[in-house]
Protein backbone atom coordinates (compact mmCIF):
# COMPACT_ATOMS: atom_id res chain seq x y z
CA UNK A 1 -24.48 18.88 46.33
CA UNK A 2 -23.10 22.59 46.27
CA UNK A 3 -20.45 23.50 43.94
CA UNK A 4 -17.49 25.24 44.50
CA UNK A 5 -18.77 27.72 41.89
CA UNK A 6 -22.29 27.96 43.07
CA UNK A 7 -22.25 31.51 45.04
CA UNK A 8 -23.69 33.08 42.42
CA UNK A 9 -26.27 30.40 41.41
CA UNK A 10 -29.66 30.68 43.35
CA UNK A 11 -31.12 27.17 42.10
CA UNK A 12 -29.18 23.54 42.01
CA UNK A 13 -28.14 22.25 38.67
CA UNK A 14 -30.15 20.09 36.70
CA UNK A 15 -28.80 16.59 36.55
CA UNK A 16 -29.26 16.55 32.93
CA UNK A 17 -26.87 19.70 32.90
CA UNK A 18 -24.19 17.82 34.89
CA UNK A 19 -24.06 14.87 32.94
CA UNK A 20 -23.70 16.55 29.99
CA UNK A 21 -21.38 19.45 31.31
CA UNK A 22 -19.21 16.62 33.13
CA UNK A 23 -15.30 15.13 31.65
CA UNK A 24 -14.71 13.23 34.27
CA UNK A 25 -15.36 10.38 33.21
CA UNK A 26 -12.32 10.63 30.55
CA UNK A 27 -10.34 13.97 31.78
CA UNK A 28 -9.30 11.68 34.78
CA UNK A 29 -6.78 10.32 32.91
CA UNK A 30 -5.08 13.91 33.76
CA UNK A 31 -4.83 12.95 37.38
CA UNK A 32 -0.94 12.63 37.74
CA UNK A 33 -0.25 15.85 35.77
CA UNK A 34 -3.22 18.23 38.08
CA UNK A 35 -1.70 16.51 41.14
CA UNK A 36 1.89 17.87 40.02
CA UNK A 37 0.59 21.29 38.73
CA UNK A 38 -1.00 21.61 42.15
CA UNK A 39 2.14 20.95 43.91
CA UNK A 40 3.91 23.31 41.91
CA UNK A 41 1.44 25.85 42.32
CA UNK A 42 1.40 25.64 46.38
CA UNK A 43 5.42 25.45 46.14
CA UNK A 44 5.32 29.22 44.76
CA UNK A 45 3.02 30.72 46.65
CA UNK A 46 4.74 29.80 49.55
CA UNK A 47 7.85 31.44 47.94
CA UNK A 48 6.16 34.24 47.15
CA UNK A 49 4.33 34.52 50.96
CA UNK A 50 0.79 33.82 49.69
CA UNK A 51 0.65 31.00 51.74
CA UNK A 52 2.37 29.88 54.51
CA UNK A 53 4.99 27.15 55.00
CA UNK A 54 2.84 25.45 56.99
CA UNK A 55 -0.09 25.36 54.77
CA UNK A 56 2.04 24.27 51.40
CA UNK A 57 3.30 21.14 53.45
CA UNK A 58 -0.04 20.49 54.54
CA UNK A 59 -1.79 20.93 50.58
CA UNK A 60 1.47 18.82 49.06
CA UNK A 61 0.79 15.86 52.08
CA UNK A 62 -2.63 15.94 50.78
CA UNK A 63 -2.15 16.41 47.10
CA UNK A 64 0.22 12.95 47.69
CA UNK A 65 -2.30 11.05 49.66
CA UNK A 66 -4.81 11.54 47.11
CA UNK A 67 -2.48 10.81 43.99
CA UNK A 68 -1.61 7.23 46.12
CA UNK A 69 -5.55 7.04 46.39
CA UNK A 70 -5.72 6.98 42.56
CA UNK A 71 -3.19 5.20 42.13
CA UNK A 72 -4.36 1.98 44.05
CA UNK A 73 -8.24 2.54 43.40
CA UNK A 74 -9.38 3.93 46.02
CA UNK A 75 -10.40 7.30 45.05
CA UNK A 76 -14.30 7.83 43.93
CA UNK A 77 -14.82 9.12 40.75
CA UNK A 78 -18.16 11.55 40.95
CA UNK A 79 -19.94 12.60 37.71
CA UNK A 80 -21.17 15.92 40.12
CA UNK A 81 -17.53 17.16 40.40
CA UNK A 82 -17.50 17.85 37.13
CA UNK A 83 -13.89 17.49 36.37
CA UNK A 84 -10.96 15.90 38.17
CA UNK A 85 -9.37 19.24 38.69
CA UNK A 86 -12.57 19.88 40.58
CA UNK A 87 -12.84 16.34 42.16
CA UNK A 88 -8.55 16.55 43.48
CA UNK A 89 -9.67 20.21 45.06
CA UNK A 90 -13.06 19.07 46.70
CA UNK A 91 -11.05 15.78 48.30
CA UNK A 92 -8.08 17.81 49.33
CA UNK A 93 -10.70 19.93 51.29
CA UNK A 94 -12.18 16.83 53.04
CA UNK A 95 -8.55 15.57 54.37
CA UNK A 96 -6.76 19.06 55.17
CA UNK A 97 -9.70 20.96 55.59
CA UNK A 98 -11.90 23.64 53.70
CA UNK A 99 -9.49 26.88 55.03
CA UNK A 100 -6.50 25.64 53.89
CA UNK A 101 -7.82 23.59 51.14
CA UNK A 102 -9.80 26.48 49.23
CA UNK A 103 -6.21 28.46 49.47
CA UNK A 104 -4.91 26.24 46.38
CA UNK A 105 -6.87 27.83 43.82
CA UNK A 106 -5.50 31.42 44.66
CA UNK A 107 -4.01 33.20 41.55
CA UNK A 108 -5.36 30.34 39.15
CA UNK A 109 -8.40 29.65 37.42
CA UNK A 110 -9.13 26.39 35.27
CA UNK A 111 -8.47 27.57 32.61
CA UNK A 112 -4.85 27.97 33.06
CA UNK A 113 -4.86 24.59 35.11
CA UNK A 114 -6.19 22.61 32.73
CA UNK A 115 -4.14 24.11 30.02
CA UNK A 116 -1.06 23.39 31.80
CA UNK A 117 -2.20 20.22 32.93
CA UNK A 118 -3.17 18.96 29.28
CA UNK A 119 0.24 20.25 28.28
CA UNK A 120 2.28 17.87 30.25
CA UNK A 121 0.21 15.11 29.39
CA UNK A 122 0.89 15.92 25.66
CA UNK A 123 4.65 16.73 26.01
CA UNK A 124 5.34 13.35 28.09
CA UNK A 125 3.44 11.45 25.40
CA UNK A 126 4.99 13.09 22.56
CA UNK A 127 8.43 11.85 24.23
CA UNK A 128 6.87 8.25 24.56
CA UNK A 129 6.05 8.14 21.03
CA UNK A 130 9.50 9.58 19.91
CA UNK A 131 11.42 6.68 21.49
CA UNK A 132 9.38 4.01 20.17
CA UNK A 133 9.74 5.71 16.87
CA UNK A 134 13.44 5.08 17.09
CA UNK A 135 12.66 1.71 18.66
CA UNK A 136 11.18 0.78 14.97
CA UNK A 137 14.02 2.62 12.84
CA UNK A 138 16.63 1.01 14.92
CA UNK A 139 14.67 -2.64 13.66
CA UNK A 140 14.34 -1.46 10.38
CA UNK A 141 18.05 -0.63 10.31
CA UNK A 142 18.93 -4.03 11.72
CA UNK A 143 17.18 -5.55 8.78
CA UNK A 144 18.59 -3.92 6.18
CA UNK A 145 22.21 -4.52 7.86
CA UNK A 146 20.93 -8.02 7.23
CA UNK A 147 20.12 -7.74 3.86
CA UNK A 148 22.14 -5.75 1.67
CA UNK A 149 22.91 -8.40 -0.88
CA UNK A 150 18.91 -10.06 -1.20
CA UNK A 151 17.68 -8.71 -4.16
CA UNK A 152 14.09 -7.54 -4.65
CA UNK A 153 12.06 -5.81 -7.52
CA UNK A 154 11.64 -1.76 -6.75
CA UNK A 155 8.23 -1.13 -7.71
CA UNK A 156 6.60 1.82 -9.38
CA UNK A 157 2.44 2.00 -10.05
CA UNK A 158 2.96 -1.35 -8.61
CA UNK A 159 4.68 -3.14 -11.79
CA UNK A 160 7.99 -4.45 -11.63
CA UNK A 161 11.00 -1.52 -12.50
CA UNK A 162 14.33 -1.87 -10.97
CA UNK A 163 16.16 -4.37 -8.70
CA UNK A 164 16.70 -3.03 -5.76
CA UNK A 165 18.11 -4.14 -2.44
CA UNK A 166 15.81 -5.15 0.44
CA UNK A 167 18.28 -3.31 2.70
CA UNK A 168 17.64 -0.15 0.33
CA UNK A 169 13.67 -0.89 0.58
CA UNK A 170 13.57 -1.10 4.52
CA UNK A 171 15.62 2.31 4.73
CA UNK A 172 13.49 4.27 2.83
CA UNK A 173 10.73 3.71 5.44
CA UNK A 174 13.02 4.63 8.35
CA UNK A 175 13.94 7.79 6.62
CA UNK A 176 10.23 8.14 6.78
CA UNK A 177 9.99 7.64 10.74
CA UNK A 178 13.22 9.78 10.72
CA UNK A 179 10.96 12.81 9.81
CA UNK A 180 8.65 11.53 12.24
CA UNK A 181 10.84 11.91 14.71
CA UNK A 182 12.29 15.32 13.83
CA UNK A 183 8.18 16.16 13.64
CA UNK A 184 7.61 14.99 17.17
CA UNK A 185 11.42 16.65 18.59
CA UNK A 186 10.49 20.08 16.86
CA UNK A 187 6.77 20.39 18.39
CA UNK A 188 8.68 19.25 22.08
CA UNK A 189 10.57 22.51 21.32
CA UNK A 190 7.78 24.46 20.13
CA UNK A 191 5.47 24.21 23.22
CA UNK A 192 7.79 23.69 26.42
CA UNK A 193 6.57 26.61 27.49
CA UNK A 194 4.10 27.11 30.83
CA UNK A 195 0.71 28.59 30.83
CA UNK A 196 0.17 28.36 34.36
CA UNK A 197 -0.52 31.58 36.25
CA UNK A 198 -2.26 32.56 33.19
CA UNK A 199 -5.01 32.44 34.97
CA UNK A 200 -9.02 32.76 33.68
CA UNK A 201 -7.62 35.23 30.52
CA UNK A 202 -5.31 37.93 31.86
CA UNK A 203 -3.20 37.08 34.56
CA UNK A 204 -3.47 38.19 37.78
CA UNK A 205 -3.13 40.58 40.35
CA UNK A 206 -1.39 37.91 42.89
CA UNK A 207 2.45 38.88 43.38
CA UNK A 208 3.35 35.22 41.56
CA UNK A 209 6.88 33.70 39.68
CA UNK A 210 5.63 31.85 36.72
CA UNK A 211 9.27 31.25 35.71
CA UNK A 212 9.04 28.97 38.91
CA UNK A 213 6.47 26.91 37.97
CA UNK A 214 7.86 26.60 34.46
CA UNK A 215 11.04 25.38 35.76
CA UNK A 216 9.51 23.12 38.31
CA UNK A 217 7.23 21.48 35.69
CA UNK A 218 10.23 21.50 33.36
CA UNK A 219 8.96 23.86 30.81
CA UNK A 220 11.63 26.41 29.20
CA UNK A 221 9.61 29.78 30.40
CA UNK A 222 6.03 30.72 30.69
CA UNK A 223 4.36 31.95 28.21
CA UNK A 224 4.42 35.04 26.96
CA UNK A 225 0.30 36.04 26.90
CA UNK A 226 -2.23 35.06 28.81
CA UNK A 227 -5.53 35.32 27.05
CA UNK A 228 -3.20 33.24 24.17
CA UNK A 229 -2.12 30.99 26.52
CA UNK A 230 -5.63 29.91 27.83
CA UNK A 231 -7.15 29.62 24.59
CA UNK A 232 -4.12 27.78 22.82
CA UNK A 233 -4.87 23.70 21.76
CA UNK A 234 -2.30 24.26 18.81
CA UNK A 235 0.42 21.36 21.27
CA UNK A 236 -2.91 19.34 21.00
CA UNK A 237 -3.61 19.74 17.60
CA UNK A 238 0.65 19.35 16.79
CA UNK A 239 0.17 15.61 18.09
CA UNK A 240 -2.81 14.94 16.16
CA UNK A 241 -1.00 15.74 12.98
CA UNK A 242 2.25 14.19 14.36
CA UNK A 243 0.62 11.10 14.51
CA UNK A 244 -1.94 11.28 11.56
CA UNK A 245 1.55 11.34 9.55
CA UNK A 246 3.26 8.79 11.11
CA UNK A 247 0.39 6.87 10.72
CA UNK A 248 0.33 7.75 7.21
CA UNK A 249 3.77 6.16 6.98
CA UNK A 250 3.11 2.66 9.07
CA UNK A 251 -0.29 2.47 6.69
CA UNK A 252 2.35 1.96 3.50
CA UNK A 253 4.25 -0.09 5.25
CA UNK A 254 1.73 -2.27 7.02
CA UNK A 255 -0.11 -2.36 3.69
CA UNK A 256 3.48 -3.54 1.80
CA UNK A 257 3.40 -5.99 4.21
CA UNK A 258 -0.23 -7.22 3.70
CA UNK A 259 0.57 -7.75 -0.03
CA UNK A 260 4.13 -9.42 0.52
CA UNK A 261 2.50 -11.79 2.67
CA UNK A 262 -0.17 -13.29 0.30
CA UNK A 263 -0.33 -15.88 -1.91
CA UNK A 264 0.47 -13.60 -5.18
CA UNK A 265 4.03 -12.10 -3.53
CA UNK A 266 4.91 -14.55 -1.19
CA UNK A 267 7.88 -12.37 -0.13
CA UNK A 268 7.49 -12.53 3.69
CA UNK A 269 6.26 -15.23 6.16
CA UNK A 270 5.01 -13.01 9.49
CA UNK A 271 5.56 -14.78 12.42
CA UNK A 272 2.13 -17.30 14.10
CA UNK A 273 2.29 -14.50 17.00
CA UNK A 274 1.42 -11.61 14.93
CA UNK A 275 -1.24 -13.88 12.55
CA UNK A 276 -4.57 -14.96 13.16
CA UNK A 277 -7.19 -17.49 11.42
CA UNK A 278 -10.31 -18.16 10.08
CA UNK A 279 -13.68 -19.24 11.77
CA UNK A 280 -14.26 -21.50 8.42
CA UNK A 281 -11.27 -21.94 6.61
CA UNK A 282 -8.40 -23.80 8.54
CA UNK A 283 -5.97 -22.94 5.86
CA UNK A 284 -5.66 -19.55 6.60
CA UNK A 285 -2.96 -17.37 7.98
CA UNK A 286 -4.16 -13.81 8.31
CA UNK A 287 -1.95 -10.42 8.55
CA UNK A 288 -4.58 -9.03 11.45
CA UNK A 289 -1.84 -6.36 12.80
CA UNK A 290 -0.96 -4.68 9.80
CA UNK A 291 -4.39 -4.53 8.76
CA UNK A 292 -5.55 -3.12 12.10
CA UNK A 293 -2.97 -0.67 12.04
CA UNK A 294 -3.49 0.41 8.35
CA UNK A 295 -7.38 0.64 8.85
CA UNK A 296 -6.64 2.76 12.79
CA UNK A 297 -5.04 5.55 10.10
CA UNK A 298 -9.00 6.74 9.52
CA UNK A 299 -9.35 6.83 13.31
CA UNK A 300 -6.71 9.11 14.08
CA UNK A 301 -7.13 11.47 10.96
CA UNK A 302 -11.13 11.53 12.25
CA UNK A 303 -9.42 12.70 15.76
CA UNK A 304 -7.43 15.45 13.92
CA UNK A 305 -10.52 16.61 11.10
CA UNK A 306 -12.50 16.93 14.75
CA UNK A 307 -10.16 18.82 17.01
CA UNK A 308 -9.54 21.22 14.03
CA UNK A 309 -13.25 21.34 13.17
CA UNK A 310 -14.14 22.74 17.10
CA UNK A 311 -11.05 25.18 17.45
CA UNK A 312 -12.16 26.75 13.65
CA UNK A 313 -13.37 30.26 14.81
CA UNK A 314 -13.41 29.52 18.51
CA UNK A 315 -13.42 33.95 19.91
CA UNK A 316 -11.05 34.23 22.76
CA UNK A 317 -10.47 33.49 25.43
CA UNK A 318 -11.70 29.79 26.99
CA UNK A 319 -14.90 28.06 25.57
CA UNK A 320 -16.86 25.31 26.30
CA UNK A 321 -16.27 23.63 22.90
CA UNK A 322 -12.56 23.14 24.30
CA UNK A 323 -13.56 20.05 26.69
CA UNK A 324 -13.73 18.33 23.60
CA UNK A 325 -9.93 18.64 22.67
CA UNK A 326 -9.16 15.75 25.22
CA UNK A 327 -10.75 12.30 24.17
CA UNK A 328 -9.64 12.69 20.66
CA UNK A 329 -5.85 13.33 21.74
CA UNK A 330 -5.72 10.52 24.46
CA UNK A 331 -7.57 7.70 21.79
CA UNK A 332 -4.71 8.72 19.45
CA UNK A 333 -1.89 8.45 21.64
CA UNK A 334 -2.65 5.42 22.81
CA UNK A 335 -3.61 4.46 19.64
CA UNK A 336 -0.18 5.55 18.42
CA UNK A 337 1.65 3.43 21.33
CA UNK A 338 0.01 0.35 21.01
CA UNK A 339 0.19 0.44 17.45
CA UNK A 340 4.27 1.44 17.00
CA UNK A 341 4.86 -1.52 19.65
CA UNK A 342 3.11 -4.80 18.21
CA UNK A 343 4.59 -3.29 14.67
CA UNK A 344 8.16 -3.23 15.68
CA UNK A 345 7.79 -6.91 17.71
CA UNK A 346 6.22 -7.99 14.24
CA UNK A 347 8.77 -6.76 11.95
CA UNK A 348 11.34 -8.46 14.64
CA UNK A 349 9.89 -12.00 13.48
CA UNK A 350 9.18 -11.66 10.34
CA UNK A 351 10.98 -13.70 7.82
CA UNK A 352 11.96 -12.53 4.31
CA UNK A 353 11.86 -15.60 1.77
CA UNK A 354 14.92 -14.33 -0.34
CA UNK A 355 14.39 -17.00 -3.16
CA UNK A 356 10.65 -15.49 -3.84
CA UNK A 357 12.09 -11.85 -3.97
CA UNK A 358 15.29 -13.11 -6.49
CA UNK A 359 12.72 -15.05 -8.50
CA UNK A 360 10.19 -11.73 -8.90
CA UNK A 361 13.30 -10.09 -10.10
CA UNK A 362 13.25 -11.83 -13.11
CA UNK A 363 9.60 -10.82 -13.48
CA UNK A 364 9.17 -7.23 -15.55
CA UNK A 365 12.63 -6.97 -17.41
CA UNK A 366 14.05 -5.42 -14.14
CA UNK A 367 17.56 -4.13 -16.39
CA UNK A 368 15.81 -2.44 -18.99
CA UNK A 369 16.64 0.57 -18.08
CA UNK A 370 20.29 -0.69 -17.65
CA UNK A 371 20.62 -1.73 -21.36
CA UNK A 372 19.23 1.97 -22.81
CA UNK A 373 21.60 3.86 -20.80
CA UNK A 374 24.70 1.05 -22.24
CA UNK A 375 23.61 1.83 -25.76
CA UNK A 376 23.34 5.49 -24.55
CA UNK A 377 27.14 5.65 -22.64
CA UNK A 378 28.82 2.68 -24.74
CA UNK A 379 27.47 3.25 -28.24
CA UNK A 380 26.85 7.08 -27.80
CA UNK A 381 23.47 6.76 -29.23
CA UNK A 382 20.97 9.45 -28.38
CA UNK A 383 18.21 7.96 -25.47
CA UNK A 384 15.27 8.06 -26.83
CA UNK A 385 16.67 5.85 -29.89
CA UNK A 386 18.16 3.80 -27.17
CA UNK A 387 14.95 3.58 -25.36
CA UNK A 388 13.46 2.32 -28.73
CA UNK A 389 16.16 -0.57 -29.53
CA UNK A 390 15.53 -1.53 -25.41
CA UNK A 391 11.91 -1.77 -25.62
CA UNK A 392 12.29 -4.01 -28.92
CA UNK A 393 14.63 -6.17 -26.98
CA UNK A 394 11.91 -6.67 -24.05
CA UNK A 395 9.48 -7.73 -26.67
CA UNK A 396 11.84 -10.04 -28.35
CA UNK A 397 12.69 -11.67 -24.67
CA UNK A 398 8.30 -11.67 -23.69
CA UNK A 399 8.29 -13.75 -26.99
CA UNK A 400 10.69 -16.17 -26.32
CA UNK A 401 9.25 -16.17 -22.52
CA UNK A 402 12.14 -14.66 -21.06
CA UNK A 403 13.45 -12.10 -18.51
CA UNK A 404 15.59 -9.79 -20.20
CA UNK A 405 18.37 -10.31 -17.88
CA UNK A 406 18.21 -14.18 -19.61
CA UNK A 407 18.12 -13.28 -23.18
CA UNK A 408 20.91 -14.20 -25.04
CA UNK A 409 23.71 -11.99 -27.03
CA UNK A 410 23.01 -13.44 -30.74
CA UNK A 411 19.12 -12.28 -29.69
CA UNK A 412 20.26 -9.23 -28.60
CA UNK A 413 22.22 -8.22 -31.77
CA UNK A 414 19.20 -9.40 -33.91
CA UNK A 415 17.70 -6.13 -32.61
CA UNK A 416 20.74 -3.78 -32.76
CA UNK A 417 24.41 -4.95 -34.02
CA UNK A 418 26.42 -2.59 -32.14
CA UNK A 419 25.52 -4.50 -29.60
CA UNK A 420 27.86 -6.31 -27.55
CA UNK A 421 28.88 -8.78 -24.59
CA UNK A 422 29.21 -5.79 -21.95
CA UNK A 423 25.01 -5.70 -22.71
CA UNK A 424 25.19 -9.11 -21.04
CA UNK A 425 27.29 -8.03 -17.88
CA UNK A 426 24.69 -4.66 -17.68
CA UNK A 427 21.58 -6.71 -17.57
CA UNK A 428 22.45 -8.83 -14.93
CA UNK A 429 20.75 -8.01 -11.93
CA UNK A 430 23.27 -7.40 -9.28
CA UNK A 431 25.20 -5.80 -11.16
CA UNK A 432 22.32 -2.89 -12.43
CA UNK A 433 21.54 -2.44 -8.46
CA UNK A 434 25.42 -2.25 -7.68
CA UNK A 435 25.53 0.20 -10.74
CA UNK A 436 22.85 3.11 -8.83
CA UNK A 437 25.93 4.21 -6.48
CA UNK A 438 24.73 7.84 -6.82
CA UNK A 439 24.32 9.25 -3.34
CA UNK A 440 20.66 7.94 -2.00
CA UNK A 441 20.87 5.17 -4.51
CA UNK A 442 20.42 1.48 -3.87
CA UNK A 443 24.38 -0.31 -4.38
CA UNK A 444 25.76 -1.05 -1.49
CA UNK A 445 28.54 1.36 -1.01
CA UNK A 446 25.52 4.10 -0.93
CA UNK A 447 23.07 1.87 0.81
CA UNK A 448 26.14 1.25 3.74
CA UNK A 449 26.13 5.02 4.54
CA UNK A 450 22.67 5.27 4.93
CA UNK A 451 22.90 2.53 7.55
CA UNK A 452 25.38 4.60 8.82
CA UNK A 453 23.78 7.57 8.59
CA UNK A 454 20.41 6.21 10.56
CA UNK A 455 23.32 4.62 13.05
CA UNK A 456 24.56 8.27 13.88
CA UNK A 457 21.01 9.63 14.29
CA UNK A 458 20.18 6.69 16.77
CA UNK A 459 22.81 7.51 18.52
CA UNK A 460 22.57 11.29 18.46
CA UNK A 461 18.90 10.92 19.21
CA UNK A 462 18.18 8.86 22.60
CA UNK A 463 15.78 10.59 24.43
């Protein structure tokens, strides 16, 4: 079969050579976003009298048909058209006809189209993945609105420290997916702009508008050089971080919620929907989402490490090495999607058993920091000796089998006489998380305007 790029070519190419040169087989996904470039394209050079009225209607009628081919199955996929940009062209050819068909390509080389083309795919993904982001703050907001007053240890190196709320503890991971957010709405920005009409490196002789084409494709502008704009995968590689961090974040939370749901926490029940079981042992209820989604992390860091890895010294303009920007991307978006959905319909069902997280409080001496900075403010002794008549308290209270929030006063002024009843009213638990009402801190009057503030920024954000 002759390719459209054959003229210089005096022998046919091998079909070892085309299966390996081919994308195809995964660059179809593409199909929607060539079929619009295309349209754009034959919109402006009708404007600017490269082609005729009549022969724009007659390449967008075709350009349609073909995208309703797609769309119901009907179109063949051939490994020797290379590419789909290549495949859309040949069948537009076959249904308008060759003369009119082979106009399309004037002032545009595939380089520009499939930089343009990859573009939109990656913009209208990165605005998929920004709602469902604030689909799963929005839940984790809900849940601390829920939960202000349940009581849970805060944990540092994993050991018990301070009570906390569980409203605080849910916030602080959608302040996480906040920045995700922001990360995904300030790369949007960053590369809405058109590289179409770029053409092979540097531009074109053609009298063409590539503010029009931006504008039509909903871009801000062009861009500003061609042999960058060719060459550029940085929007490609922007998503693969995006999502590498986000990922980062769901991977602590998913993995929180591995360990809250065993045996040893016993903090959360997650819902039969989101659990699966054993092939052996019929007493099992395993977290299977959250550990798929921790263990996908690898995955789409391995996408980023590659796409990095083949741009690293690339010379300008277009190389070869640059077909392999696209499988990486579209595995991690879709990674991304699938993942950010089941974990936000998970979190919806997952129940928190209050009475476990109360009773861990009481685990670790939770107040101990509570009673040192007492002795410190009440008794105006100097921390560090404060720290020392604290830590003798928590070993008094391990001895008699005790949290310190249970010990007694007489027990207490065994270790220090100054000591007295306020200690008691310090240690207790509710009231050392209601005492943290420094802004960011976990009483309620702070933790209420961060629920507020992630209400505003839902709000403000809605894409």
């Amino acid at each position: 079969m002759e390719k459209m790029w054959q003229g210089r070519f005096n022998e046919s190419s091998s079909k070892l050579l085309e299966e390996f040169n081919a994308s195809i087989s995964f660059d179809k996904e593409l199909f929607e976003y060539d079929i619009k470039g295309s349209i754009a394209h034959a919109k402006m050079l009708a404007n600017q009298q490269i082609l005729t009225n009549d022969e724009k209607e007659k390449i967008v009628f075709g350009l349609n048909q073909i995208l309703g081919e797609i769309r119901e199955d009907k179109f063949e996929f051939k490994i020797e058209d290379e590419d789909i940009h290549m495949a859309i062209e040949k069948r537009l050819s076959e249904i308008i006809g060759k003369e009119i068909g082979g106009k399309l390509h004037t002032a545009r080389s595939r380089n520009d189209q499939v930089a343009v083309d990859f573009k939109m795919y990656v913009m209208d993904k990165n605005l998929e993945i920004s709602n469902l982001i604030l689909n799963l703050i929005s839940t984790l907001n809900s849940i601390a609105k829920n939960n202000l007053d349940t009581l849970m240890p805060g944990f540092t190196h994993l050991q018990h420290a301070q009570p906390v709320s569980l409203a605080f503890h849910m916030l602080a991971y959608a302040n996480m997916f906040k920045r995700d957010f922001y990360r995904f709405k300030d790369s949007f920005e960053r590369n809405s702009f058109s590289p179409l009409g770029s053409a092979a490196l540097a531009g074109t002789p053609h009298n063409i508008d590539r503010f029009f084409t931006a504008n039509e494709l909903n871009f801000k502008s062009p861009t500003s050089n061609a042999l960058d704009s060719v060459s550029n995968r940085d929007f490609a590689l922007e998503i693969l971080f995006n999502i590498s961090v986000l990922f980062m974040h769901t991977s602590r939370l998913c993995e929180e919620l591995i360990l809250w749901s065993s045996s040893e926490f016993k903090f959360i029940e997650i819902s039969d929907k989101f659990s699966t079981g054993s092939s052996i042992m019929p007493q099992k209820k395993n977290p299977d989402v959250a550990e798929l989604i921790r263990g996908k992390t690898g995955r789409v860091y391995g996408n980023l490490i590659s796409l990095l890895t083949t741009m690293k010294a690339l010379p300008l303009a277009y190389n070869k090495d640059m077909q392999e920007d696209k499988e990486g991307v579209f595995d991690s978006v879709k990674t991304a999607i699938s993942s950010l959905i089941i974990l936000n319909e998970m979190l919806k069902t997952t129940k928190f058993n209050k009475d476990n997280l109360l009773k861990a409080c009481k685990m670790g001496h939770l107040s101990a920091t509570d009673l040192a900075d007492y002795l410190v403010k009440e008794k105006n002794i100097p921390f560090r000796q404060a720290h020392f008549i604290t830590g003798k308290c928590v070993s008094l209270a391990e001895s008699k089998g005790l949290d310190l929030s249970e010990i007694s006063l007489d027990d207490l002024k065994s270790i220090d006489k100054s000591i007295d009843e306020k200690a008691l009213d310090v240690l207790n638990l509710q009231n050392s998380k209601e005492a943290r009402k420094s802004y960011g801190g976990t009483a309620n009057e702070s933790v209420r305007k961060q629920i507020v503030e992630i209400d505003e920024f839902l709000k403000n954000s809605q894409i």
